[in-house]
N, C-alpha and C. Protein backbone atom coordinates (compact mmCIF):
# COMPACT_ATOMS: atom_id res chain seq x y z
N UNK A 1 80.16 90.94 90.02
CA UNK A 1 81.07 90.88 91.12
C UNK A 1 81.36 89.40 91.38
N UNK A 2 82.54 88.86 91.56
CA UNK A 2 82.94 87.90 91.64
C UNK A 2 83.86 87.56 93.00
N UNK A 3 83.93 85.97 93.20
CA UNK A 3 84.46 86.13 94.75
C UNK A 3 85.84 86.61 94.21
N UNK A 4 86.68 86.77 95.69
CA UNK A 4 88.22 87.42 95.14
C UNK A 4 88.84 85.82 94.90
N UNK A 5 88.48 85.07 95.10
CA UNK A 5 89.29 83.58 95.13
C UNK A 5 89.11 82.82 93.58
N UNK A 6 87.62 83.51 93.14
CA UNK A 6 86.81 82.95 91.99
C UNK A 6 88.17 83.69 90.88
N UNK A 7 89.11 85.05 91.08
CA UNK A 7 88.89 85.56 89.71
C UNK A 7 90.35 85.34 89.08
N UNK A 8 90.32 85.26 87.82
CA UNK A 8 91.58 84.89 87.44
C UNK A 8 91.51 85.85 85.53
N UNK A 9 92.36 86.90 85.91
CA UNK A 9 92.54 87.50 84.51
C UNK A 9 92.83 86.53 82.94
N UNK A 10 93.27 85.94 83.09
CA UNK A 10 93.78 85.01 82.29
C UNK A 10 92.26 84.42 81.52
N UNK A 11 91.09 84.28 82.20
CA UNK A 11 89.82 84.21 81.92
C UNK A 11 88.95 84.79 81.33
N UNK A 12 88.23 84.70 80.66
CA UNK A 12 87.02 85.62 80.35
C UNK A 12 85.75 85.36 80.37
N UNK A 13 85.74 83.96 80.85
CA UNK A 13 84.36 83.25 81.37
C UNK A 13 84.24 82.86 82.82
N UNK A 14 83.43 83.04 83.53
CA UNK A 14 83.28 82.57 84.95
C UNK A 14 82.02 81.65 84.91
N UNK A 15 81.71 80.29 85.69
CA UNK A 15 80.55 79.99 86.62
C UNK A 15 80.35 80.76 87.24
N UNK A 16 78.73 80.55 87.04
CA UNK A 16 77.71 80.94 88.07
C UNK A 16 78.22 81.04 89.33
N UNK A 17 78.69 80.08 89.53
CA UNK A 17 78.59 80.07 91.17
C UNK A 17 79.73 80.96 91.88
N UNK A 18 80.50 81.37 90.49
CA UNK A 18 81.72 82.00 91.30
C UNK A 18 81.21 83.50 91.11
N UNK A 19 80.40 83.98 90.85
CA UNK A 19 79.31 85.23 90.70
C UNK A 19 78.62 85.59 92.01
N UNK A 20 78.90 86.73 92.57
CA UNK A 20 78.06 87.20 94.20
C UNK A 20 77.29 88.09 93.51
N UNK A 21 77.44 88.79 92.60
CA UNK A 21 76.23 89.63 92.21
C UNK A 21 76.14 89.87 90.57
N UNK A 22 74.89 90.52 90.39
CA UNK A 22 74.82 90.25 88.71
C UNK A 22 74.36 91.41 88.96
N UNK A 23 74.57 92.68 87.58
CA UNK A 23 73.89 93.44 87.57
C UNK A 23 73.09 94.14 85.95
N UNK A 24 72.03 94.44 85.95
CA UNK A 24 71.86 94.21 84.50
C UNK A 24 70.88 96.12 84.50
N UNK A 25 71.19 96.06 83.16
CA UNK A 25 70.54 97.95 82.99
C UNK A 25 69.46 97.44 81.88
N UNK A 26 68.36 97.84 82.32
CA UNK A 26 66.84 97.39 81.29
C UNK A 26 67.15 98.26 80.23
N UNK A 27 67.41 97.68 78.91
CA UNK A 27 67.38 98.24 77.36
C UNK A 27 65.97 97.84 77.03
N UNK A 28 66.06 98.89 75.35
CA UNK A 28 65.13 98.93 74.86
C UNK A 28 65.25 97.53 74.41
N UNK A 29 64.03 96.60 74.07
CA UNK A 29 63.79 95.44 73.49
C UNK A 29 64.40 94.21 74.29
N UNK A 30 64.46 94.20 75.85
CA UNK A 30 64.67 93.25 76.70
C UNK A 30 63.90 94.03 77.99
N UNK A 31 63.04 94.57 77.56
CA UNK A 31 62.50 94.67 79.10
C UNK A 31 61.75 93.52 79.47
N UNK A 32 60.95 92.48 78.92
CA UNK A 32 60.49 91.51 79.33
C UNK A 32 61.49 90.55 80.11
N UNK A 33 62.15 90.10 79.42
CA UNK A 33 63.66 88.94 79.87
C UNK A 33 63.94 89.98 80.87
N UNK A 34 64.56 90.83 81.29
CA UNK A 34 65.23 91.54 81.89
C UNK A 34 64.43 91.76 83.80
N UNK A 35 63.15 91.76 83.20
CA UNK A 35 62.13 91.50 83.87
C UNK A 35 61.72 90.77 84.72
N UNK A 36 61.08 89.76 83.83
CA UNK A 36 60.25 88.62 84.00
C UNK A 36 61.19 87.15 84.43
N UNK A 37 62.04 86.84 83.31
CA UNK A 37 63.05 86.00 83.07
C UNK A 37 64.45 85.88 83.97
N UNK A 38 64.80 87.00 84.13
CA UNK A 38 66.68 87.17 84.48
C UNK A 38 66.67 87.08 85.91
N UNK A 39 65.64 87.55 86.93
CA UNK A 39 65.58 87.33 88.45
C UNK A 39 66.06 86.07 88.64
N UNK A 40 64.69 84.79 87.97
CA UNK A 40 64.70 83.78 87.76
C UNK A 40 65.66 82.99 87.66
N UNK A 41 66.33 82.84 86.32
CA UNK A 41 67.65 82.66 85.87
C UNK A 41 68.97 82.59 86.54
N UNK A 42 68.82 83.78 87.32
CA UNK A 42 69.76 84.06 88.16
C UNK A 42 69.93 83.10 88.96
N UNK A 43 68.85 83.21 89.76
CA UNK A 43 68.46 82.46 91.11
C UNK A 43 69.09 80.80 90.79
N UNK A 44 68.01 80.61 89.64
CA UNK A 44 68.70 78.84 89.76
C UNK A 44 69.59 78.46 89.09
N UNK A 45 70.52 79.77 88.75
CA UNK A 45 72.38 79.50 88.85
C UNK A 45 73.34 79.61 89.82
N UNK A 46 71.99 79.87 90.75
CA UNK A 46 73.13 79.81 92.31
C UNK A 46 73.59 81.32 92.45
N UNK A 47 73.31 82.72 91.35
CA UNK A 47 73.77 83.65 92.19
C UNK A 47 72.92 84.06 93.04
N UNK A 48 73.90 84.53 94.20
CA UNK A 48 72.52 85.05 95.31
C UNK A 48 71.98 87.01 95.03
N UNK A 49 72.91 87.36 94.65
CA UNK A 49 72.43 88.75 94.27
C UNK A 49 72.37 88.79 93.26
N UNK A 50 71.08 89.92 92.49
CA UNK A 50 70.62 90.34 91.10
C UNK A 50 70.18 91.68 91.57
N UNK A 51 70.66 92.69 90.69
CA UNK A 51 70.34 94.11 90.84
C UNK A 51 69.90 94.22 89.28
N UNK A 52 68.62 94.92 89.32
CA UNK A 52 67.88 95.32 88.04
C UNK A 52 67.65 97.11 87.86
N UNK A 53 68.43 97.49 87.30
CA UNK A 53 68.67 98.91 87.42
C UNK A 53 67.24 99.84 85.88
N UNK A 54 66.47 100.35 86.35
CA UNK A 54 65.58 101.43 85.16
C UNK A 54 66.38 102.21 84.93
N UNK A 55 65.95 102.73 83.79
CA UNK A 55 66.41 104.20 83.72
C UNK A 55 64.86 104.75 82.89
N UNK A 56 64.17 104.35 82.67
CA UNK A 56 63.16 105.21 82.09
C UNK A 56 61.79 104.92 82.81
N UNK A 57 60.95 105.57 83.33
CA UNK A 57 61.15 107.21 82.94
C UNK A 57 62.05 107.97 84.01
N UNK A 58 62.47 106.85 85.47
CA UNK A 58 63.13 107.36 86.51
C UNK A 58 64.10 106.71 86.52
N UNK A 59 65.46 106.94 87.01
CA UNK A 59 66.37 105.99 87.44
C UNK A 59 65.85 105.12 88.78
N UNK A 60 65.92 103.65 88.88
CA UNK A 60 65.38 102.69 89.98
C UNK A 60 65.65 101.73 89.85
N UNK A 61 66.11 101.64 90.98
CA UNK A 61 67.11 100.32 91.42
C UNK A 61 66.65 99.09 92.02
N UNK A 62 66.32 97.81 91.11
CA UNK A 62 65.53 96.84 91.99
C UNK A 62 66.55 95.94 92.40
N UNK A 63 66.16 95.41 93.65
CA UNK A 63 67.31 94.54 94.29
C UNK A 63 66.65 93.12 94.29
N UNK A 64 67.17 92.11 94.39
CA UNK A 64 67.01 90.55 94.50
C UNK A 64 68.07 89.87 95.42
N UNK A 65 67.65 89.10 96.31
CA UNK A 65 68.87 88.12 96.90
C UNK A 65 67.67 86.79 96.78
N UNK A 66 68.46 85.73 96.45
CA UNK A 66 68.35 84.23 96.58
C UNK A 66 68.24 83.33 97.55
N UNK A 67 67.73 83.03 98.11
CA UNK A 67 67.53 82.69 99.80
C UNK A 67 67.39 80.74 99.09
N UNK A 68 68.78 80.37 100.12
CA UNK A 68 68.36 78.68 99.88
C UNK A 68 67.89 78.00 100.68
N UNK A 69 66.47 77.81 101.11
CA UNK A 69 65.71 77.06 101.90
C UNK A 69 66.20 75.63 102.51
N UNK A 70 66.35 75.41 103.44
CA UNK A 70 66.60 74.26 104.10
C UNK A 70 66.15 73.63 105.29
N UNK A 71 65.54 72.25 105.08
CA UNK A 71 64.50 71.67 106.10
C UNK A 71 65.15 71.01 107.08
């Protein structure tokens, strides 16, 4: 999901930053990255939402938001 200001058809690549949410479906042979890695990743590209969707053995939906700390 991208902002409405971010999107331009003419494109097929976006920044990070113009990204409000990412969403990714755990395959076979990336459940680690998908896991462990991609929350991560996410985060310190500046998107603030990451949805990590299972499907085995249940369908389950993990959610993530990015919170930017400031002192």
């Amino acid at each position: 999901m991208l902002r409405g200001e971010s999107y331009d058809k003419r494109k097929c690549r976006v920044a990070p930053g113009q990204v409000v949410l990412a969403v990714e479906v755990v395959s076979p042979g990336s459940e680690t990255d998908d896991r462990r890695e991609k929350p991560f990743e996410y985060a310190e590209s500046g998107i603030p939402f990451y949805w990590r969707i299972e499907l085995d053995p249940d369908l389950v939906l993990y959610t993530y938001r990015y919170y930017i700390l400031r002192s």
